[in-house]
C-alpha atoms as a PDB file:
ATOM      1  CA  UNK A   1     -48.496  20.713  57.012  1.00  0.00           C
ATOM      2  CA  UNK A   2     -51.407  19.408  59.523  1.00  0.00           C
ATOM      3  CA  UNK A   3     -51.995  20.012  62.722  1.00  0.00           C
ATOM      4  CA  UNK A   4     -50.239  18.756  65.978  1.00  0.00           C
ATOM      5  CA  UNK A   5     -51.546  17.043  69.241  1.00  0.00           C
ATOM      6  CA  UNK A   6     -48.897  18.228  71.915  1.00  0.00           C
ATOM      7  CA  UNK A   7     -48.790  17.894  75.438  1.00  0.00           C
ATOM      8  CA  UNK A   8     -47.066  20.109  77.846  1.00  0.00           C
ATOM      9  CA  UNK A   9     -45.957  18.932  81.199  1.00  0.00           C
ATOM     10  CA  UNK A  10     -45.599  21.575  83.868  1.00  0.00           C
ATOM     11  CA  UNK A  11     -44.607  21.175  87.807  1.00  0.00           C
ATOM     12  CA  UNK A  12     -45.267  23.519  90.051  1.00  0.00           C
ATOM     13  CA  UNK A  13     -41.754  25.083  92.102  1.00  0.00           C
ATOM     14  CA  UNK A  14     -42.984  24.947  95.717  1.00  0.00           C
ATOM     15  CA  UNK A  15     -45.352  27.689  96.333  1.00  0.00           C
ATOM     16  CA  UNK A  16     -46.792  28.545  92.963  1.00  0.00           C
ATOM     17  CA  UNK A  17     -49.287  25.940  92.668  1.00  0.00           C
ATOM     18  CA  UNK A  18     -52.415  28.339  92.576  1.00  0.00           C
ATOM     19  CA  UNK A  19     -50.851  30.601  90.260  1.00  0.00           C
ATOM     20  CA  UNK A  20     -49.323  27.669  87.510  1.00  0.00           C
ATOM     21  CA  UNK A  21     -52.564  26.717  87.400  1.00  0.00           C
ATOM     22  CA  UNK A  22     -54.406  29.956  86.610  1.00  0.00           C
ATOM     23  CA  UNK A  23     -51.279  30.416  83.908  1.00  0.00           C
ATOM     24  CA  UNK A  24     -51.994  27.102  82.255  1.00  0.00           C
ATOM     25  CA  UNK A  25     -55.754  27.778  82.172  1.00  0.00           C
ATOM     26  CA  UNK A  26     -54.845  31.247  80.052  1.00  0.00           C
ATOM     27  CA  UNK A  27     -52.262  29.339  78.393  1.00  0.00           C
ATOM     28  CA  UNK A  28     -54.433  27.758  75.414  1.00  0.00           C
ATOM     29  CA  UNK A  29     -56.694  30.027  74.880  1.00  0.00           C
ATOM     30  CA  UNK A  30     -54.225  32.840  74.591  1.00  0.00           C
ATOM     31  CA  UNK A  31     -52.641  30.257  71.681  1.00  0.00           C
ATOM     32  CA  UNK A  32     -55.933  30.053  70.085  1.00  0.00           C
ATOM     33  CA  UNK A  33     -56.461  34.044  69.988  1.00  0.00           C
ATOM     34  CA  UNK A  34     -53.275  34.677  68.222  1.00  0.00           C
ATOM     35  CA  UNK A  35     -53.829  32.029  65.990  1.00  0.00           C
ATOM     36  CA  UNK A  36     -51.503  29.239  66.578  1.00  0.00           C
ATOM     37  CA  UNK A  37     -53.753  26.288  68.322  1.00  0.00           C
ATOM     38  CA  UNK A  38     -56.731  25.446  66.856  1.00  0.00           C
ATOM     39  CA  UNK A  39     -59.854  25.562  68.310  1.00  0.00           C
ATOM     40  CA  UNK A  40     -60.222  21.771  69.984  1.00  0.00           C
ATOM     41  CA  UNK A  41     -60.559  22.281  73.657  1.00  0.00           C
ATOM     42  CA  UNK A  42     -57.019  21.350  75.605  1.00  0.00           C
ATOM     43  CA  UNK A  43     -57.599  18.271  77.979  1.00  0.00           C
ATOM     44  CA  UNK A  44     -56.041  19.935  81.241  1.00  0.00           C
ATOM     45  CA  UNK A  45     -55.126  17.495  83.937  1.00  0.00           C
ATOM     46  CA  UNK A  46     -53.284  17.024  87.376  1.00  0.00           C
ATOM     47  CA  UNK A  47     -51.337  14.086  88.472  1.00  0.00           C
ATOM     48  CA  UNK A  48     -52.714  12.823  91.865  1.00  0.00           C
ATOM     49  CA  UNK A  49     -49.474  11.391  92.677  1.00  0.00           C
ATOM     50  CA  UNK A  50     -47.342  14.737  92.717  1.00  0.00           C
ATOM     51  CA  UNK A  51     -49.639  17.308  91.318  1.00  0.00           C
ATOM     52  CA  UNK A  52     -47.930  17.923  88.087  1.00  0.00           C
ATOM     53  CA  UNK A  53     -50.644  19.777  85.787  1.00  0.00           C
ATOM     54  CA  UNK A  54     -50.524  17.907  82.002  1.00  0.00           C
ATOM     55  CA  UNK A  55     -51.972  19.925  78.995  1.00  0.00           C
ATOM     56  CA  UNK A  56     -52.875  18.118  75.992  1.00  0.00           C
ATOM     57  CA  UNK A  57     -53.786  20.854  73.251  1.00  0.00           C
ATOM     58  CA  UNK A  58     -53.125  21.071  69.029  1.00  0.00           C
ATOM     59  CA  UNK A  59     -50.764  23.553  67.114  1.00  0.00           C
ATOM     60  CA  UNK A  60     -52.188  24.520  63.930  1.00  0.00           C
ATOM     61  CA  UNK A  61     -49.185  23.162  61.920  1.00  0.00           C
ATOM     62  CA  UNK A  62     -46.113  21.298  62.220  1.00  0.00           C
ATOM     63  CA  UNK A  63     -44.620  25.071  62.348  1.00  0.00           C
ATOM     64  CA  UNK A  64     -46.408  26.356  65.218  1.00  0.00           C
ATOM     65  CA  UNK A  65     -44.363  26.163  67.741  1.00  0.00           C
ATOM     66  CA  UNK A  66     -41.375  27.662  66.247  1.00  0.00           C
ATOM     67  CA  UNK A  67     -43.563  30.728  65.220  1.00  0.00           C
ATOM     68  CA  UNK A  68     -45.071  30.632  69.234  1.00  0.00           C
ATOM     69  CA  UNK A  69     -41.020  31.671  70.389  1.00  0.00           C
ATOM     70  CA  UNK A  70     -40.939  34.944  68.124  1.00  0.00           C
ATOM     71  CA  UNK A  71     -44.717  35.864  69.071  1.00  0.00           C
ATOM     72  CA  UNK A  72     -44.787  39.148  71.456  1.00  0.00           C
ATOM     73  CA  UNK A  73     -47.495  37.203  74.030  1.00  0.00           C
ATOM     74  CA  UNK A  74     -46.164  34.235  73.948  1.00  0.00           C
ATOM     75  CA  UNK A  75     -42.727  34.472  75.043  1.00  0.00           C
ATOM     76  CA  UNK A  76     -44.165  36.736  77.990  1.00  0.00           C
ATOM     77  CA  UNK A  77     -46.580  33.939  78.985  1.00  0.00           C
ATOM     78  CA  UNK A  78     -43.975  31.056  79.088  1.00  0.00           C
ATOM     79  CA  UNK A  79     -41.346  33.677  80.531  1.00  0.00           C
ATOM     80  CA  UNK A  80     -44.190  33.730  83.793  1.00  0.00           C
ATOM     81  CA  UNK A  81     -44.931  30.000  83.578  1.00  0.00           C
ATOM     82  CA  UNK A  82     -41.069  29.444  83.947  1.00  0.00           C
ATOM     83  CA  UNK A  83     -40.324  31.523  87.173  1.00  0.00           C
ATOM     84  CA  UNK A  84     -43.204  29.330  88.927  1.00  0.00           C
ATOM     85  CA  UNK A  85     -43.082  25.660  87.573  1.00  0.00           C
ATOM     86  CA  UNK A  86     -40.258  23.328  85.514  1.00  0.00           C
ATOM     87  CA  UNK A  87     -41.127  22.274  82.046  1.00  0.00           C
ATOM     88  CA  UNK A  88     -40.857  18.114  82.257  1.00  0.00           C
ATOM     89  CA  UNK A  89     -41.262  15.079  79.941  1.00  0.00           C
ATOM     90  CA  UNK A  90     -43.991  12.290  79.892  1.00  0.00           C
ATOM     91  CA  UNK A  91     -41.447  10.191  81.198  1.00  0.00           C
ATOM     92  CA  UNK A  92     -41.109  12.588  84.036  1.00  0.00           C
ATOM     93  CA  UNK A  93     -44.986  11.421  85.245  1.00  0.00           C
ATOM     94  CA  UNK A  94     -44.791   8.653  88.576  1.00  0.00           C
ATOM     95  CA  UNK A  95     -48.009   7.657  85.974  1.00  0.00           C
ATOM     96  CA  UNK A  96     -45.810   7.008  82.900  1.00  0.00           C
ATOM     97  CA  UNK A  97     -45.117   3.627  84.223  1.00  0.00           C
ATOM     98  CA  UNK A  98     -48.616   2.429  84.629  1.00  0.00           C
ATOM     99  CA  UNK A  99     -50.740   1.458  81.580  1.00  0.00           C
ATOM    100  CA  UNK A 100     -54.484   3.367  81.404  1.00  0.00           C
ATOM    101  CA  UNK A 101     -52.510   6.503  83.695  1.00  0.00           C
ATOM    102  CA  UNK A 102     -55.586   8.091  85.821  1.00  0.00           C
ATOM    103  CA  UNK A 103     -55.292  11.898  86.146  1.00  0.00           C
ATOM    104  CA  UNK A 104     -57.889  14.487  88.075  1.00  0.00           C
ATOM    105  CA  UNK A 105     -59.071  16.709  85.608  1.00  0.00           C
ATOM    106  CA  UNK A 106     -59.142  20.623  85.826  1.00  0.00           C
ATOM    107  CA  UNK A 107     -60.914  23.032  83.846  1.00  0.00           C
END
């Protein structure tokens, strides 16, 4: 099995902007430590529209993901990231319905 592109859409509940943000920037790398995103760099972004954060980043198989629930960090890590943001779709993005969507990046 290859690897995966993904991309994770995250809005902030009102209130937790500052600390969604710091989450998402641990978020990858703490996938990449354990072993189960490889080491491209994640393309972290924020809509301008509504502020939604977007992060594009690769599993290291197909299987990933399913491993990522049973992991002992992970599960911690998206237990946090749910109590301060909902977990949307690309469709969910006011820039889904715009061809060549514009986003301001974050590091």
């Amino acid at each position: 099995m290859g690897s995966e592109i993904v991309t994770a859409i995250y809005r902030a509940k009102p209130g937790h902007e500052d600390t969604l943000a710091a989450l998402v920037a641990e978020h990858t790398p703490m996938l990449q430590r354990v072993g189960l995103a490889t080491d491209r760099a994640p393309i972290v972004m924020r809509s301008r529209v509504d502020g939604t954060i977007v992060e594009v980043f690769e599993w290291v198989d197909a299987d990933a993901a399913r491993r990522a629930h049973e992991h002992a960090e992970v599960g911690p890590m998206w237990g946090r990231m749910a109590k301060v943001a909902d977990f949307l779709t690309l469709a969910d993005l006011p820039e889904a319905v715009t061809p060549f969507a514009h986003f301001e990046p974050l590091p």
